[in-house]
N, C-alpha and C. Protein backbone atom coordinates (compact mmCIF):
# COMPACT_ATOMS: atom_id res chain seq x y z
N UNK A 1 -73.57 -0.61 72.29
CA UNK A 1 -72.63 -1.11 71.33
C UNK A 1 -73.10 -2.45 70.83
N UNK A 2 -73.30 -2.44 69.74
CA UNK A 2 -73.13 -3.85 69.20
C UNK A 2 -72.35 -4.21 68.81
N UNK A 3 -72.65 -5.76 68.70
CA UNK A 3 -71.27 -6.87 67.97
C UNK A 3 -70.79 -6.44 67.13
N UNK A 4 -71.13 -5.96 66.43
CA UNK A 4 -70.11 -5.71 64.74
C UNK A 4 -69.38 -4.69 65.17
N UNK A 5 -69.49 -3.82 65.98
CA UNK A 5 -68.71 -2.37 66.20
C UNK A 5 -67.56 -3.24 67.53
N UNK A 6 -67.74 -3.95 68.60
CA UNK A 6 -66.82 -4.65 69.21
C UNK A 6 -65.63 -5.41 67.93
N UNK A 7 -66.36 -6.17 67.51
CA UNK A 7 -65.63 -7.11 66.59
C UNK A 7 -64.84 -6.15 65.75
N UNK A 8 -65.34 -5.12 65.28
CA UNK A 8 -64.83 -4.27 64.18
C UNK A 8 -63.08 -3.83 65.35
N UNK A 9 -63.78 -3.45 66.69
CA UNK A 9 -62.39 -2.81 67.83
C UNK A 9 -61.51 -4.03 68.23
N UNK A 10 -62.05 -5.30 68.06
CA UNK A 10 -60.63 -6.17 68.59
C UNK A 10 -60.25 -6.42 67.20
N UNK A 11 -60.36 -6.40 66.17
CA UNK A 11 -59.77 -6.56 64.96
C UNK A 11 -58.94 -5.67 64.49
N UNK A 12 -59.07 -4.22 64.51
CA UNK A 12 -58.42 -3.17 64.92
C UNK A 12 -57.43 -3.83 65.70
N UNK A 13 -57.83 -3.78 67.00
CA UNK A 13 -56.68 -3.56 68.22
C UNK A 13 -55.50 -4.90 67.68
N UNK A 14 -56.16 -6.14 67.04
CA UNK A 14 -54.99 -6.84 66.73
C UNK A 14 -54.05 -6.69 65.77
N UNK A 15 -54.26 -5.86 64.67
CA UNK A 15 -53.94 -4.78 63.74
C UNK A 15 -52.97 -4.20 64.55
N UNK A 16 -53.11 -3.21 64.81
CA UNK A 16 -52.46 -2.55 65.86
C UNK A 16 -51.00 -3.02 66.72
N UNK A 17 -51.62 -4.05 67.46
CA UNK A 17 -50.30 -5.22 68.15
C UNK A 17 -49.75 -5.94 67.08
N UNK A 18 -50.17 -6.30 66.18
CA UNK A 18 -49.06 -6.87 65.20
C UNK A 18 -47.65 -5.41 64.61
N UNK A 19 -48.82 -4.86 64.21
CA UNK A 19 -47.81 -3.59 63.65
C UNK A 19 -46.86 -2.80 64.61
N UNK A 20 -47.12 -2.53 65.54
CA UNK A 20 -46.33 -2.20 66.74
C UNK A 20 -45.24 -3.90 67.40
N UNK A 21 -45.90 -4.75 67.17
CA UNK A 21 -44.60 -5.54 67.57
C UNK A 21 -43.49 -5.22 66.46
N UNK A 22 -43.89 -5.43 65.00
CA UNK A 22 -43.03 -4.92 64.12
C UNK A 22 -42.57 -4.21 64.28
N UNK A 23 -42.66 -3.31 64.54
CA UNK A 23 -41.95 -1.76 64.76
C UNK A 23 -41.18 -1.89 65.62
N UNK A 24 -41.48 -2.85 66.83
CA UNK A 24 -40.53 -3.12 68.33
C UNK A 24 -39.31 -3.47 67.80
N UNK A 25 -39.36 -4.63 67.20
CA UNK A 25 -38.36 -5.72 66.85
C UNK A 25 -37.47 -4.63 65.81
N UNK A 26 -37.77 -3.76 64.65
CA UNK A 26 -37.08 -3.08 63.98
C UNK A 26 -36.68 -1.61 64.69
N UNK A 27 -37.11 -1.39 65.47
CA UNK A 27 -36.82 -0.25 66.56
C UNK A 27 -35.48 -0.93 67.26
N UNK A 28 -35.70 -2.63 68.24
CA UNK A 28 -34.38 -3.03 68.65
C UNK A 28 -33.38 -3.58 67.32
N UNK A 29 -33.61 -3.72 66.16
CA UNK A 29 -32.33 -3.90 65.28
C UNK A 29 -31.82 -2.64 64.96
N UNK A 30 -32.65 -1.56 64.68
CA UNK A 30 -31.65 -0.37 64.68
C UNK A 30 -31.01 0.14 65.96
N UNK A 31 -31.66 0.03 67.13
CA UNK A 31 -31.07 0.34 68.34
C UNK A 31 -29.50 -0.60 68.75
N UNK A 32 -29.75 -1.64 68.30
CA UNK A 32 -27.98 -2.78 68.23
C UNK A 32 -27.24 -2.30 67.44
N UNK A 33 -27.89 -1.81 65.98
CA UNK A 33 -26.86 -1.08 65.15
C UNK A 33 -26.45 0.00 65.19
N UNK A 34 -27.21 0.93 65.76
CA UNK A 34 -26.68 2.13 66.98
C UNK A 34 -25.38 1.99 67.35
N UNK A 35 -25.50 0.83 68.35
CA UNK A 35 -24.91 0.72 69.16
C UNK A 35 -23.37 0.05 68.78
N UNK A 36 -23.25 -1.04 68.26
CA UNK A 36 -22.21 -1.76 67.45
C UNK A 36 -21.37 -0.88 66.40
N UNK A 37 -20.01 -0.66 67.40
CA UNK A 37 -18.84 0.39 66.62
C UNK A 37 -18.52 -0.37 65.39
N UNK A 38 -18.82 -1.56 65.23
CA UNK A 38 -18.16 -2.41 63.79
C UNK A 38 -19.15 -1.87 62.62
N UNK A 39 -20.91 -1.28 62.82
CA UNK A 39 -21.24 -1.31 62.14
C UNK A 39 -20.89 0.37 61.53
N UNK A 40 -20.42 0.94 61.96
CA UNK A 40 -19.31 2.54 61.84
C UNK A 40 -18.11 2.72 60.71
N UNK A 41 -17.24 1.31 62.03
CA UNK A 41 -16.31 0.88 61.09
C UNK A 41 -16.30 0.33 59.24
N UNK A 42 -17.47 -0.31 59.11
CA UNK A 42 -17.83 -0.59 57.95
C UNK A 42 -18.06 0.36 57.12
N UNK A 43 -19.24 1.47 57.45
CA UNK A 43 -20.06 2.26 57.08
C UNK A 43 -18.26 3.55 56.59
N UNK A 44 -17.97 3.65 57.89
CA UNK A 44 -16.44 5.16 57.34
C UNK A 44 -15.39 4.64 57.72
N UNK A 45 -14.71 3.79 56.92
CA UNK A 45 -13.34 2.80 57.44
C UNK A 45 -12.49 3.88 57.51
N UNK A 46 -11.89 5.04 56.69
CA UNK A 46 -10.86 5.78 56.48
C UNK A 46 -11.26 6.93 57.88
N UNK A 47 -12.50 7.36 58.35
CA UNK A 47 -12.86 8.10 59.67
C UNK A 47 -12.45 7.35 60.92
N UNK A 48 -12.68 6.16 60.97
CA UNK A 48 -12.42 4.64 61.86
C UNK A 48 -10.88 4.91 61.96
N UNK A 49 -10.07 5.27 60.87
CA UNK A 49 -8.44 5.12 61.04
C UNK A 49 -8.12 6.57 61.49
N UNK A 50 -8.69 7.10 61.26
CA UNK A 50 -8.68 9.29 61.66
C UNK A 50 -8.40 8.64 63.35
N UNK A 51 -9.86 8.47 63.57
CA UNK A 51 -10.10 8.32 65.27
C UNK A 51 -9.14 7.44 65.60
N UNK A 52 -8.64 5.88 65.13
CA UNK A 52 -8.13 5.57 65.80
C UNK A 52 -6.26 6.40 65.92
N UNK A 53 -6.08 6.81 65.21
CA UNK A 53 -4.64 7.42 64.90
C UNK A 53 -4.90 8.45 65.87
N UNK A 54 -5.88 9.61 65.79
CA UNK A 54 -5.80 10.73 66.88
C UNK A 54 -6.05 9.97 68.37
N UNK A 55 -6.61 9.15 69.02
CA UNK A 55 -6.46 8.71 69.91
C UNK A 55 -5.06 7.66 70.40
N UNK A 56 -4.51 7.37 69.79
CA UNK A 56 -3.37 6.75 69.37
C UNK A 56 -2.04 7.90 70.05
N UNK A 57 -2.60 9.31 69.23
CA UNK A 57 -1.65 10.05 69.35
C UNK A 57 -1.77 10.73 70.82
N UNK A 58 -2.90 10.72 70.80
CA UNK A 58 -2.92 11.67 72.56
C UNK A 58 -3.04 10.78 73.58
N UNK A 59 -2.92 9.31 73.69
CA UNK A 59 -2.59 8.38 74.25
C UNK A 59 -0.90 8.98 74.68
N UNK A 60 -0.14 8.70 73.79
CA UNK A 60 1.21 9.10 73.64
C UNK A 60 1.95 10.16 75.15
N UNK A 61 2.34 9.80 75.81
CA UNK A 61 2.44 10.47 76.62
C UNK A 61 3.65 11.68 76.23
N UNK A 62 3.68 12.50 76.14
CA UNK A 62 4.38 14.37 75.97
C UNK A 62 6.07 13.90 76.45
N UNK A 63 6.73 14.33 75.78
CA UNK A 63 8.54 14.18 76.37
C UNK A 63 8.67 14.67 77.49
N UNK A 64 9.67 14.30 78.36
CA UNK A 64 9.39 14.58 79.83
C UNK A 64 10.65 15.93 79.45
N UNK A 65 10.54 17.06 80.11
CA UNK A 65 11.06 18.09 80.12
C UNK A 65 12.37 17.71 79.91
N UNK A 66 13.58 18.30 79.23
CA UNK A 66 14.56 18.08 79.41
C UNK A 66 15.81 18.65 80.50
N UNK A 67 16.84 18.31 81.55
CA UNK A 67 17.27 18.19 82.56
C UNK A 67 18.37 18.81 81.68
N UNK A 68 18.84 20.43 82.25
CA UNK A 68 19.98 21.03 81.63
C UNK A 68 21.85 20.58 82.42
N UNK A 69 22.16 19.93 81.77
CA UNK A 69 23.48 19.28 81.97
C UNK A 69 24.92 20.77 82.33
N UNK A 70 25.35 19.45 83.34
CA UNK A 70 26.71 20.91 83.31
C UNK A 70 27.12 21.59 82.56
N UNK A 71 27.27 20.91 81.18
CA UNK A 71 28.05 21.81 79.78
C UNK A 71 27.41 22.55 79.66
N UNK A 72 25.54 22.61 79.72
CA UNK A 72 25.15 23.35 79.16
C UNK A 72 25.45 24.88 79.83
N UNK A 73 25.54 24.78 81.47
CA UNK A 73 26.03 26.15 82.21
C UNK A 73 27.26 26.68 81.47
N UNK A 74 28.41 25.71 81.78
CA UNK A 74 29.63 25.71 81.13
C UNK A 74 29.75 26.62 79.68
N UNK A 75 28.86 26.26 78.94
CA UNK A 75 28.79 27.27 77.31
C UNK A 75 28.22 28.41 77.97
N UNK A 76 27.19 28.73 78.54
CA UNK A 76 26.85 29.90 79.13
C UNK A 76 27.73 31.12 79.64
N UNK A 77 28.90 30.40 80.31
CA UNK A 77 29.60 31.02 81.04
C UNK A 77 30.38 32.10 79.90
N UNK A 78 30.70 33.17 80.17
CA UNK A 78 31.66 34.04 78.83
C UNK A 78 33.04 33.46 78.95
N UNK A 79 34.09 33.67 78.32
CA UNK A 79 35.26 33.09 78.12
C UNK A 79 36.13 33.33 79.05
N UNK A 80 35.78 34.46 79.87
CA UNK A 80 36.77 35.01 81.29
C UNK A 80 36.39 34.16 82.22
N UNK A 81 35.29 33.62 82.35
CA UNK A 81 35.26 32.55 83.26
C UNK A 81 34.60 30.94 83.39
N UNK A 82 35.22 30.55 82.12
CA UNK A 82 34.98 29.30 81.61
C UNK A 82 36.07 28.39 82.56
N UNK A 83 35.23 27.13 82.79
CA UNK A 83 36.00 26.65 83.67
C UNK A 83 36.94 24.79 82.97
N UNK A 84 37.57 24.49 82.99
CA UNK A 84 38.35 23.58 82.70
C UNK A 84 36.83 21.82 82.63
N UNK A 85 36.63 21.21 81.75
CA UNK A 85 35.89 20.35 82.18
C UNK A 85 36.84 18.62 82.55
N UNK A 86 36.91 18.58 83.84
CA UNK A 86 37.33 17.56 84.36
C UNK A 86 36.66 16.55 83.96
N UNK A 87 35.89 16.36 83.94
CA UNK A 87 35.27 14.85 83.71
C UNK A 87 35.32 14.61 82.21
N UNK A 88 35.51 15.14 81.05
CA UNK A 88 35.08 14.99 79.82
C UNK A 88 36.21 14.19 79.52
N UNK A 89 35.85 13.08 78.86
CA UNK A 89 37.23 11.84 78.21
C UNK A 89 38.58 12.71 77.61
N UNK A 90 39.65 12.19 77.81
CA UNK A 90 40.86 12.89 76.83
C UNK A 90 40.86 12.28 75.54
N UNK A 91 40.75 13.42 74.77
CA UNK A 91 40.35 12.90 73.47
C UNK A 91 41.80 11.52 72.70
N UNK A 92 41.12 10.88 71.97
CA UNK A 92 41.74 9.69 71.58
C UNK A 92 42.42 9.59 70.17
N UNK A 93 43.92 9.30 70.46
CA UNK A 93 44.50 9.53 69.26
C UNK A 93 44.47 8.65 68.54
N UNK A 94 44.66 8.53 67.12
CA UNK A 94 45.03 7.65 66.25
C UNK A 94 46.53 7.42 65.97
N UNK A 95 47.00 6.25 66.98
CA UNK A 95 47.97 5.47 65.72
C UNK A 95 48.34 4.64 64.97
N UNK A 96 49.36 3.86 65.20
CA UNK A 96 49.29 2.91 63.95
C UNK A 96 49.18 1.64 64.81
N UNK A 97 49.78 1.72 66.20
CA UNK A 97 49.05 0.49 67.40
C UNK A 97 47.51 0.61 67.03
N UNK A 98 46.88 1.77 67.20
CA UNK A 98 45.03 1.79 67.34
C UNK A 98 44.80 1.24 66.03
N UNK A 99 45.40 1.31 64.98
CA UNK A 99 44.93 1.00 63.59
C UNK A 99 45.22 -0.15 63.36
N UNK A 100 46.33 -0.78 64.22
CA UNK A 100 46.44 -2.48 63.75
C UNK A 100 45.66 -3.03 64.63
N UNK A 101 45.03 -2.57 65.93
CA UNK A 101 43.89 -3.43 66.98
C UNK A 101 42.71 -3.21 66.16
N UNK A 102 42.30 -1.71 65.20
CA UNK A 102 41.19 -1.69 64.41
C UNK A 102 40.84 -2.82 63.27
N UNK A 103 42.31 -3.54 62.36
CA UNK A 103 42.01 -4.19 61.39
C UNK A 103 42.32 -5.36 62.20
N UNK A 104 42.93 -6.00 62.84
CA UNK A 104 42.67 -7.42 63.66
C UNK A 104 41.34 -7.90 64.32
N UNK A 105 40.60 -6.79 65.07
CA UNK A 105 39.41 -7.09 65.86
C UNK A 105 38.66 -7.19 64.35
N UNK A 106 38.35 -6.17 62.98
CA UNK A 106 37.36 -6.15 62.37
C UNK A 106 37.38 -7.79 61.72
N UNK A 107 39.17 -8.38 61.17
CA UNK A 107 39.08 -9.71 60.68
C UNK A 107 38.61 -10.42 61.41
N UNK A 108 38.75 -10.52 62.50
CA UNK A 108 38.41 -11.59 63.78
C UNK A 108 36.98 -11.68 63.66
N UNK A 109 36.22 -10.52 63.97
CA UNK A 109 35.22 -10.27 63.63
C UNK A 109 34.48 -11.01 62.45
N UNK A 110 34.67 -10.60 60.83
CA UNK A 110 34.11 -10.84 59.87
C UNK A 110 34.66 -12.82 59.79
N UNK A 111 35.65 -13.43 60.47
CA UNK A 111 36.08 -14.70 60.46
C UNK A 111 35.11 -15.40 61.52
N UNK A 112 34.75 -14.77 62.57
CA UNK A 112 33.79 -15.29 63.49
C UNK A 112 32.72 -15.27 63.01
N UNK A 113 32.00 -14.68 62.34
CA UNK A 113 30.62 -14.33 61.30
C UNK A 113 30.64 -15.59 60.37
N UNK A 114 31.38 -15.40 59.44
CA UNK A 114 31.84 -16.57 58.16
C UNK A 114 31.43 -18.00 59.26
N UNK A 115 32.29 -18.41 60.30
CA UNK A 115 32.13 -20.06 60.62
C UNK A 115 30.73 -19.65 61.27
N UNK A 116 30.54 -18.95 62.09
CA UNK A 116 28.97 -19.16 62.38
C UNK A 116 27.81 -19.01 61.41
N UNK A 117 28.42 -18.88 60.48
CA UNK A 117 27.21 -19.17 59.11
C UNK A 117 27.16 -19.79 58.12
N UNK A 118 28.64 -20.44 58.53
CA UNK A 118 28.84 -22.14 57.85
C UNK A 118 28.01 -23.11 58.91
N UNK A 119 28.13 -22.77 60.20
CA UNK A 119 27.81 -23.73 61.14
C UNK A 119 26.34 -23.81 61.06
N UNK A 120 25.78 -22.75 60.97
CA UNK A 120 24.47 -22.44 60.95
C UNK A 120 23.53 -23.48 59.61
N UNK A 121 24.37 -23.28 58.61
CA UNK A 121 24.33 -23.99 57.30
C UNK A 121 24.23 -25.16 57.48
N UNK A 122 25.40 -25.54 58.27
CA UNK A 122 25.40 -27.29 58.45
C UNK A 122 24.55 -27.79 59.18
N UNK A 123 24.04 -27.18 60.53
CA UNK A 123 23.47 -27.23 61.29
C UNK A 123 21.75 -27.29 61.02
N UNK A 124 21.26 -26.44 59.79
CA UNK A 124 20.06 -26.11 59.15
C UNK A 124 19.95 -27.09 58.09
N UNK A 125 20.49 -27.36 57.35
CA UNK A 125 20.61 -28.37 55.86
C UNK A 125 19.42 -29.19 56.18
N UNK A 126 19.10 -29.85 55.56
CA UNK A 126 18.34 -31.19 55.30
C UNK A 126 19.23 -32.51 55.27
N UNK A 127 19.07 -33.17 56.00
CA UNK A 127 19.87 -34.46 56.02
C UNK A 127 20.13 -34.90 54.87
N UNK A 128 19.62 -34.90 53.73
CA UNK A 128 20.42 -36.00 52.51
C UNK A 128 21.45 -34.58 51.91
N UNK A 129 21.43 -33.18 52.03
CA UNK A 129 21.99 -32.30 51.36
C UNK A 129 23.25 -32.32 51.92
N UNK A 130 24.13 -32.61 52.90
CA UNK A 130 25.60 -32.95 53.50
C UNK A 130 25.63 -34.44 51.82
N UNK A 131 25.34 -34.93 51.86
CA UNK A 131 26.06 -36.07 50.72
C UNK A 131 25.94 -35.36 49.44
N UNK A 132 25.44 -34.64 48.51
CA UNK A 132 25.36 -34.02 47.52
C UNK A 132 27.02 -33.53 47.07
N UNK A 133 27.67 -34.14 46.12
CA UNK A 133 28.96 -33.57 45.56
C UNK A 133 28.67 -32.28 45.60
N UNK A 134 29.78 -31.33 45.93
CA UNK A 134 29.88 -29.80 45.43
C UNK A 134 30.59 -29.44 43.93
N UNK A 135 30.27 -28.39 43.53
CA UNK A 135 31.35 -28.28 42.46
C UNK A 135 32.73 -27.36 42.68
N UNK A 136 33.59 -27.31 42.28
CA UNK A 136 34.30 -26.49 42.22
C UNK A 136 34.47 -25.27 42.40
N UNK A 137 35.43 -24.27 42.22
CA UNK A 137 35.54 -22.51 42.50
C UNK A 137 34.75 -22.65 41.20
N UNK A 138 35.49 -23.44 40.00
CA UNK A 138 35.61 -22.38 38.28
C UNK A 138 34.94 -23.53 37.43
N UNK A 139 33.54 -24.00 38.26
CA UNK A 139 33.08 -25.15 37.12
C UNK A 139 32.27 -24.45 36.17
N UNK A 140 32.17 -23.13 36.63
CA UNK A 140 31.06 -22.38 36.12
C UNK A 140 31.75 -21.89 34.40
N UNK A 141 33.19 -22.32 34.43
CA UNK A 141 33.33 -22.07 33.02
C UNK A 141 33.32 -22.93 31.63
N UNK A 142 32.98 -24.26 32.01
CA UNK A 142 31.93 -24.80 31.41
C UNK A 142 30.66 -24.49 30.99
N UNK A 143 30.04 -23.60 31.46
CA UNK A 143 28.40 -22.93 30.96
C UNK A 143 28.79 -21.61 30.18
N UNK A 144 29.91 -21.44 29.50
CA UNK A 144 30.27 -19.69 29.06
C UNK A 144 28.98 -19.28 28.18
N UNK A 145 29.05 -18.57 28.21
CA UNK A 145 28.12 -18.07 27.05
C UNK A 145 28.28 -17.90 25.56
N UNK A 146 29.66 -17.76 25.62
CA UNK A 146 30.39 -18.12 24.00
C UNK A 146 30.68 -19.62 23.50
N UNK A 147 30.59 -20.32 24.58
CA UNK A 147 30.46 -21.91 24.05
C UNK A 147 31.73 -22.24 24.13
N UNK A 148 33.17 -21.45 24.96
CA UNK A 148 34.13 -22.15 25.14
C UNK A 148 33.83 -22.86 26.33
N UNK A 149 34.56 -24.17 26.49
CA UNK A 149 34.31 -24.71 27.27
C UNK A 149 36.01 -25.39 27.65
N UNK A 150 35.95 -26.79 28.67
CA UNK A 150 37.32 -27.12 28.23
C UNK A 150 36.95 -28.81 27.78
């Protein structure tokens, strides 16, 4: 062998190791992008929401069987031997006592609402807005739209 044919093979061979490191380094950037679910996510966002929704859903654990209640025997039973249900509430009448505890509790009610959302008001304001004059129920008929005014 002579020199020129050596020289000609390590010039080659460094050829070679350059181009193959290249290839290394772009072999490991596609191998990270392989690997990296974000670069997926980018690539099929609306497939990304498929998967995550079906895994989502079978995550979900199944209704737990349902537990058949006395009534339900009770309807079963034919009418010759249906049995009386003791425990079930006596049904509740309407009178005019139940109807005046209905409209007292609902005012009480809607009057307890009203000051706790005055209080809330006063309580929330901005300090200089308590000094601000208010206007009236009917100042608003000064602004008519027909231009009566008083």
């Amino acid at each position: 062998m002579n020199s020129d044919s050596v020289q000609a093979i390590r010039e080659r061979m460094v050829r070679i190791r350059a181009r193959a490191r290249g290839k290394a380094q772009v072999l490991g950037q596609e191998t990270r992008q392989f690997l990296d679910w974000k670069h997926y996510v980018r690539l099929f966002p609306w497939g990304a929401v498929a998967v995550a929704a079906a895994v989502g859903y079978l995550m979900v654990p199944r209704r737990a069987p349902r537990i058949p209640q006395a009534s339900d025997f009770r309807q079963a039973l034919p009418p010759q031997m249906a049995m009386p249900n003791y425990f079930a509430p006596p049904p509740r009448r309407s009178g005019i006592a139940d109807r005046l505890m209905q409209f007292a509790s609902s005012t009480l009610l809607k009057a307890g609402m009203a000051f706790v959302g005055q209080q809330l008001t006063q309580l929330l304001a901005p300090p200089g807005a308590k000094d601000t004059p208010k206007e009236g129920p009917y100042e608003f008929a000064r602004y008519s739209p027909r231009g009566e005014g008083r």
